[in-house]
Protein backbone atom coordinates (compact mmCIF):
# COMPACT_ATOMS: atom_id res chain seq x y z
CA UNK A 1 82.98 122.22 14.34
CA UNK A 2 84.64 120.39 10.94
CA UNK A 3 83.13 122.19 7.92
CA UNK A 4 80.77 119.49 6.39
CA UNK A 5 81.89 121.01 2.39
CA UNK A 6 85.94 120.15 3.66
CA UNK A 7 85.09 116.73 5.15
CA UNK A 8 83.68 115.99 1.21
CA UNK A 9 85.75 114.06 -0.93
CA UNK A 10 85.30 113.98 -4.59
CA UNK A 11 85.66 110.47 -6.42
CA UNK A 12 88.63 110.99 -9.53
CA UNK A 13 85.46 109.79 -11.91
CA UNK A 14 83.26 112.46 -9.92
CA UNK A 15 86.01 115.40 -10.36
CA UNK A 16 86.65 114.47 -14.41
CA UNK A 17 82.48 114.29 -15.22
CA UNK A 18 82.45 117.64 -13.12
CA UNK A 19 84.76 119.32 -15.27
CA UNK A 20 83.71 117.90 -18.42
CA UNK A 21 80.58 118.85 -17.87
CA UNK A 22 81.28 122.66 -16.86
CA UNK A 23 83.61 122.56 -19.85
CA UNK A 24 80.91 121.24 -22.34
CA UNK A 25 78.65 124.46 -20.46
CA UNK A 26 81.19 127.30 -20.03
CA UNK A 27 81.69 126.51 -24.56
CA UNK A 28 77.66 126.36 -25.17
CA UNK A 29 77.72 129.72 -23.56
CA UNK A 30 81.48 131.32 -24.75
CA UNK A 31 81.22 130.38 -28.27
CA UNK A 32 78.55 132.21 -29.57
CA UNK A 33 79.74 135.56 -27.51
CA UNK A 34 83.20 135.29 -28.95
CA UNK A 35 81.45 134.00 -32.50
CA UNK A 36 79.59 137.50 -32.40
CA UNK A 37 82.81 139.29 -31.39
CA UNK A 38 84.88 138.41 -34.15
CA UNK A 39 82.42 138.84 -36.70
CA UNK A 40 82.04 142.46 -36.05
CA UNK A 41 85.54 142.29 -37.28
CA UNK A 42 85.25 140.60 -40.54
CA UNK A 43 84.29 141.74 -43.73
CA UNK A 44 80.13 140.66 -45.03
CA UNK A 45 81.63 138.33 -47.72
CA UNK A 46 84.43 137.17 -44.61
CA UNK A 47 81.51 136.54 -42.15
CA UNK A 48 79.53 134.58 -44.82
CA UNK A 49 82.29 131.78 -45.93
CA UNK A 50 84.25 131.95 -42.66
CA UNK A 51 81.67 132.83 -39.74
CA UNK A 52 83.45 130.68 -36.96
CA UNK A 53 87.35 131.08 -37.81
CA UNK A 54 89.28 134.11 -36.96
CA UNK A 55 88.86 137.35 -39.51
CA UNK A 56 90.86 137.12 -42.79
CA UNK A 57 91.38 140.85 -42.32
CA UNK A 58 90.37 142.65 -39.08
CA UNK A 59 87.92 145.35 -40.11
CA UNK A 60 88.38 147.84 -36.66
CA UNK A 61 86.11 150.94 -38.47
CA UNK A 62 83.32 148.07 -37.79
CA UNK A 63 83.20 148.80 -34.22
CA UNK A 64 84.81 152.87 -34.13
CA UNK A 65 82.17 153.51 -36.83
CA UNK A 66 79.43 152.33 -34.11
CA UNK A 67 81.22 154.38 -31.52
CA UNK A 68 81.93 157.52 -32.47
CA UNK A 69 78.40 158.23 -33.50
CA UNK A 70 75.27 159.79 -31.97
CA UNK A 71 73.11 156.99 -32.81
CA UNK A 72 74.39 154.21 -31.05
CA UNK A 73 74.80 156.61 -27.51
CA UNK A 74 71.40 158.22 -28.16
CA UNK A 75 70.22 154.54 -27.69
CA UNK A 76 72.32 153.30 -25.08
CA UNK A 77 71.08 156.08 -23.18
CA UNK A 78 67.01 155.38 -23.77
CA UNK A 79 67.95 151.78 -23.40
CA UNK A 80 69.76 152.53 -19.75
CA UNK A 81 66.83 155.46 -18.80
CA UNK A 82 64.01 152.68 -19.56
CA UNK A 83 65.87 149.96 -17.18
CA UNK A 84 66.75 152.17 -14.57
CA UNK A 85 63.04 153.10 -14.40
CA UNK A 86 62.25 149.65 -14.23
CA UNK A 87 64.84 148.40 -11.72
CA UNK A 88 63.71 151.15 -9.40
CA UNK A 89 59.65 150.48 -9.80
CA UNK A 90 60.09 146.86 -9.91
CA UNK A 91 63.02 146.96 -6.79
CA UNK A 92 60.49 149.39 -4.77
CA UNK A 93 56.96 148.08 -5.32
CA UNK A 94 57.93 144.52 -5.27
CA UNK A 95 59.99 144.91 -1.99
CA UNK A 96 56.97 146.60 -0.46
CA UNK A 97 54.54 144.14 -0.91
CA UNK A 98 56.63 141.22 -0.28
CA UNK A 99 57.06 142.52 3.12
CA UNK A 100 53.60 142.51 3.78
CA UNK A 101 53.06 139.10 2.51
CA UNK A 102 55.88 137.77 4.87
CA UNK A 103 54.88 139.62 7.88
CA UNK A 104 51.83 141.08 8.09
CA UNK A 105 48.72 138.99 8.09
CA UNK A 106 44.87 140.25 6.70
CA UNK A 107 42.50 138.50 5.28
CA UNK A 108 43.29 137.29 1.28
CA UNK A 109 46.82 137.23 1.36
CA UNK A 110 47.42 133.83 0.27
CA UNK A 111 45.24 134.57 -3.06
CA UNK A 112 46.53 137.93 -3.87
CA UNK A 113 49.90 136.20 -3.50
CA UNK A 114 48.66 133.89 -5.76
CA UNK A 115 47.25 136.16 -8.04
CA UNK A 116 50.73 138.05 -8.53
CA UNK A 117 52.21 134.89 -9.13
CA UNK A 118 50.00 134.15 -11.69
CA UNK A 119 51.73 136.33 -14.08
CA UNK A 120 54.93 134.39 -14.25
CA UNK A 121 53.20 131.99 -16.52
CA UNK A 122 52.17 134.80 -18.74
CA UNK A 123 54.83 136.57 -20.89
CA UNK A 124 54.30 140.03 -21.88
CA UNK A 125 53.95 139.27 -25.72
CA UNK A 126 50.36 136.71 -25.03
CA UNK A 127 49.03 140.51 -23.68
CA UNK A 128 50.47 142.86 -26.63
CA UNK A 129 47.12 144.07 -27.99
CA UNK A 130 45.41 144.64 -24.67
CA UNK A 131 48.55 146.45 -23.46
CA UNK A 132 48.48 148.32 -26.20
CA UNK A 133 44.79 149.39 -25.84
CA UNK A 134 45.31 150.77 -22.13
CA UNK A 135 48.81 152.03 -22.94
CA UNK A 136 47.35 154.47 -25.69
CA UNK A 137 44.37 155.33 -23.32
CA UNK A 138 46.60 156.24 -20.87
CA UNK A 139 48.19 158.46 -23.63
CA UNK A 140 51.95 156.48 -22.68
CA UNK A 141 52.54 155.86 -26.33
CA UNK A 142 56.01 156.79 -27.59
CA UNK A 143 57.17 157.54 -24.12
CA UNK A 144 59.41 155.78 -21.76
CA UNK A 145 56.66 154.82 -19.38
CA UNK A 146 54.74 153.39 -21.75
CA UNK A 147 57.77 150.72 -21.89
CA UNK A 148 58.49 150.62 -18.60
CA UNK A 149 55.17 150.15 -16.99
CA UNK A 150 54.34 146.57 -18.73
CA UNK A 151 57.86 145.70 -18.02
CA UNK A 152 57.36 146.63 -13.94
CA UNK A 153 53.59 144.65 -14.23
CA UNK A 154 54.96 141.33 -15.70
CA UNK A 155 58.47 141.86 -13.46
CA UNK A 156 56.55 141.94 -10.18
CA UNK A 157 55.44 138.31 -10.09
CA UNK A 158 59.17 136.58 -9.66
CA UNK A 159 60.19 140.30 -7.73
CA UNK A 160 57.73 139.18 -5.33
CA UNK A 161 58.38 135.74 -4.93
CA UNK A 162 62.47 136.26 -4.74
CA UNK A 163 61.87 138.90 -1.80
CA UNK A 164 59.05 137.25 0.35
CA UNK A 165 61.22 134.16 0.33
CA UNK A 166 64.14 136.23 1.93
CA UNK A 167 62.24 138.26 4.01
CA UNK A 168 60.57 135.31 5.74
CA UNK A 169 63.97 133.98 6.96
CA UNK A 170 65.34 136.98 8.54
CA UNK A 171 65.35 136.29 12.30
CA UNK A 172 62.18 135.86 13.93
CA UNK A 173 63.93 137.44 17.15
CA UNK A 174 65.02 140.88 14.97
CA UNK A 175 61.36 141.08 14.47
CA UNK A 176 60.20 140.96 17.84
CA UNK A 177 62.66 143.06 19.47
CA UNK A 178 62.40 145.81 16.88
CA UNK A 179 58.70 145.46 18.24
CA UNK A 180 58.97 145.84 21.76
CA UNK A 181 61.03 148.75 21.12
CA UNK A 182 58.43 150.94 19.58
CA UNK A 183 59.37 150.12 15.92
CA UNK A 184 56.56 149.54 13.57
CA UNK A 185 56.01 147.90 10.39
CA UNK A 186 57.11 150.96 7.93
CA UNK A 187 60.44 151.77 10.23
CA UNK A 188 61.35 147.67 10.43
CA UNK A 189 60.82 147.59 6.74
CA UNK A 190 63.06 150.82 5.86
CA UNK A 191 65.57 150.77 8.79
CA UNK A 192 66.36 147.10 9.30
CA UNK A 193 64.99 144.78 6.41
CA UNK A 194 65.88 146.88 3.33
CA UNK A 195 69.54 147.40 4.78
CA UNK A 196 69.79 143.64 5.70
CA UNK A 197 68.64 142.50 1.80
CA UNK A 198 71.09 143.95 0.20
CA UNK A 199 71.90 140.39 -1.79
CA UNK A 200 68.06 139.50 -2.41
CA UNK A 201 67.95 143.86 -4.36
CA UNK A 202 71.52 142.77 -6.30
CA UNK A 203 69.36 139.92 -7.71
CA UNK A 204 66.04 141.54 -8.00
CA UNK A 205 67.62 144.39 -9.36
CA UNK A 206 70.01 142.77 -11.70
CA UNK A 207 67.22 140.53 -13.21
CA UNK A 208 65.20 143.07 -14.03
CA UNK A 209 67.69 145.54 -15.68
CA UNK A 210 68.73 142.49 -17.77
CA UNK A 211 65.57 141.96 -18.68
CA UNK A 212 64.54 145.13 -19.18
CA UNK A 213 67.81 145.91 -21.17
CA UNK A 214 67.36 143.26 -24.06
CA UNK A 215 63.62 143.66 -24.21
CA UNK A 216 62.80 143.96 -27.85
CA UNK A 217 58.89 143.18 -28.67
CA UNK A 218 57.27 145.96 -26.03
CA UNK A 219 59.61 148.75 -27.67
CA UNK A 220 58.80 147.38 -30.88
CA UNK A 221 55.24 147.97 -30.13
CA UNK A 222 55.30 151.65 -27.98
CA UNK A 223 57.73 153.79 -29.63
CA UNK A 224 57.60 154.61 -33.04
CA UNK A 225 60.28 157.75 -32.95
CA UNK A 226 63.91 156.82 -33.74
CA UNK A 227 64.78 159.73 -31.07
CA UNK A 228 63.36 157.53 -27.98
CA UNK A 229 64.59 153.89 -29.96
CA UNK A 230 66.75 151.97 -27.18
CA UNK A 231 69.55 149.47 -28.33
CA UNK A 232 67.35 146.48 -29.33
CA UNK A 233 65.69 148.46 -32.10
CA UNK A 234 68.65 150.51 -33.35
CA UNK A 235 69.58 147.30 -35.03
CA UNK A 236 67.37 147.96 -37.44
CA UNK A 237 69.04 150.53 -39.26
CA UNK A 238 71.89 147.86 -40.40
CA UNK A 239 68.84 146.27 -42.26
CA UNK A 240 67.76 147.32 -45.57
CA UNK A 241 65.24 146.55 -48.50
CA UNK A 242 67.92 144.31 -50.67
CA UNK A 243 70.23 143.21 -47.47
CA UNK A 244 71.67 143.27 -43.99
CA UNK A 245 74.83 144.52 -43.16
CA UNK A 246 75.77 141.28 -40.74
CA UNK A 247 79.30 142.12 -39.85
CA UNK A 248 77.89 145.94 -38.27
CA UNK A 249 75.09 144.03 -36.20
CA UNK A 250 77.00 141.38 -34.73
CA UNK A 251 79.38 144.39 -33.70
CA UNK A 252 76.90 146.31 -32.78
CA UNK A 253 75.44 143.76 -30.55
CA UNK A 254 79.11 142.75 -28.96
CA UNK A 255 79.12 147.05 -27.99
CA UNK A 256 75.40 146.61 -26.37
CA UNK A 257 75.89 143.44 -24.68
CA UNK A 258 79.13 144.42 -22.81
CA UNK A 259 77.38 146.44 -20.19
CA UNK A 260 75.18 143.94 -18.85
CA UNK A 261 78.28 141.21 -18.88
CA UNK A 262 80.38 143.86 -16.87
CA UNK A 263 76.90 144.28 -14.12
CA UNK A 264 76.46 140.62 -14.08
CA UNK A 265 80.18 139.69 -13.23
CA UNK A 266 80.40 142.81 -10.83
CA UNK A 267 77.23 141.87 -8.66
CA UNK A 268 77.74 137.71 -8.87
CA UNK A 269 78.19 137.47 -5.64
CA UNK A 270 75.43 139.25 -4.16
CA UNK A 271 73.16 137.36 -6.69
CA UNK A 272 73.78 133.74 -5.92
CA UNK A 273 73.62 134.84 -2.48
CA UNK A 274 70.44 136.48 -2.98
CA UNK A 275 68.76 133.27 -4.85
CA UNK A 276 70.14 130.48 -2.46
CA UNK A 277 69.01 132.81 0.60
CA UNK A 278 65.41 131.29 0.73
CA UNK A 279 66.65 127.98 -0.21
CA UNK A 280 66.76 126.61 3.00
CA UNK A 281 65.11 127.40 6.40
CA UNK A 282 67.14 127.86 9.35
């Protein structure tokens, strides 16, 4: 059978808008990253008259000052404890219940499916006082999980949707056979979904460490100790009563950024995969 994508051929008009276009993208989204990069380099007074042009003097003790001390690991390492935590939670819970929504069928499912996907219209900051409230009942504040459980409760709505979606179009014939072979729901879901998903967990999982990674307002209001800070407040030691020492944040930011650019390009595959998988029904 001819592949239908070979047999398509691109008008010259179609090809140059195409590029243009991804060119015009690709510089929306390069510029700023390399604009950031280089000013870690520069000088405060250098960043202020020349913020876009390459440094007048390349200031390296900008970014080996950042390195080479405990701060900026201590909070690399909160920052990568609180979105592992998540990523697992999120990953685990979310997988679970998705399952059930695509294969088993009781009574409400449609409007507790509903009612998880009601929090994707909801971001975490319209809740900040009452998740405060129950956080400090719970006695969570100034601990990891009293980060990482509002970032699990407001992850699970797209988690949820992302997995039932692939989960219904597995083969209906897997499901059956693993049936009349004595395999019940929790086996099927551990011994033959999970390892068949792996695309659908690359994407869950890498959208929720990103987003757990740059959070900023939920750490901002559960921690107060500089000891448990991750990377998103640590930039507020660069900022003082009479000023802000630019050039150190915007290298500071270029360091803390890196890791989830390396993830990202690492796991692309898996995660376009995983978020065209339930784009079509076969």
């Amino acid at each position: 059978m001819t592949d239908m994508a070979s047999s398509v051929r691109l008008s010259t008009g179609t090809k140059i808008y195409l590029y243009v276009s991804l060119t015009i993208i690709a510089a929306i989204v390069l510029i700023p990253l390399l604009t950031t990069a280089l000013g870690g380099f520069k000088s405060l007074g250098d960043l202020r008259t020349n913020p876009f042009g390459l440094p007048a003097e390349w200031h390296f003790e900008n970014y080996s000052g950042i390195l080479f001390g405990d701060r900026y690991w201590r909070q690399m390492m909160n920052s990568l404890i609180i979105a592992v935590l998540t990523v697992f939670l999120t990953v685990t819970v979310s997988a679970m219940a998705a399952f059930a929504f695509a294969h088993v069928k009781f009574f409400g499912s449609n409007f507790l499916l509903n009612y998880f996907l009601i929090g994707l219209m909801f971001p975490a900051a319209t809740a900040i006082l009452p998740l405060f409230i129950r956080i400090r009942d719970l006695g969570l504040l100034n601990t990891y999980w009293g980060v990482v459980l509002p970032q699990v409760a407001f992850g699970l709505g797209m988690s949820i949707l992302l997995f039932r979606n692939y989960f219904r179009n597995l083969p209906e014939e897997l499901f059956q056979a693993a049936f009349v072979d004595g395999c019940g729901y929790i086996r099927f879901f551990w011994h033959i979904s999970l390892p068949l998903s792996r695309p659908i967990v690359a994407t869950v999982s890498i959208i929720s460490f990103v987003g757990s990674w740059n959070s900023y307002i939920l750490p901002l209001i559960m921690l107060n100790s500089d000891s448990i800070y991750p990377w998103p407040l640590g930039m507020m030691v660069y900022s003082g009563e009479f000023g802000t020492e630019w050039e150190l944040v915007l290298a500071f930011i270029t360091l803390t950024i890196m890791p989830t650019i390396i993830v990202f390009f690492l796991a692309q595959k898996h995660i376009i995969a995983g978020l065209t998988a339930g784009a079509v029904k076969s």
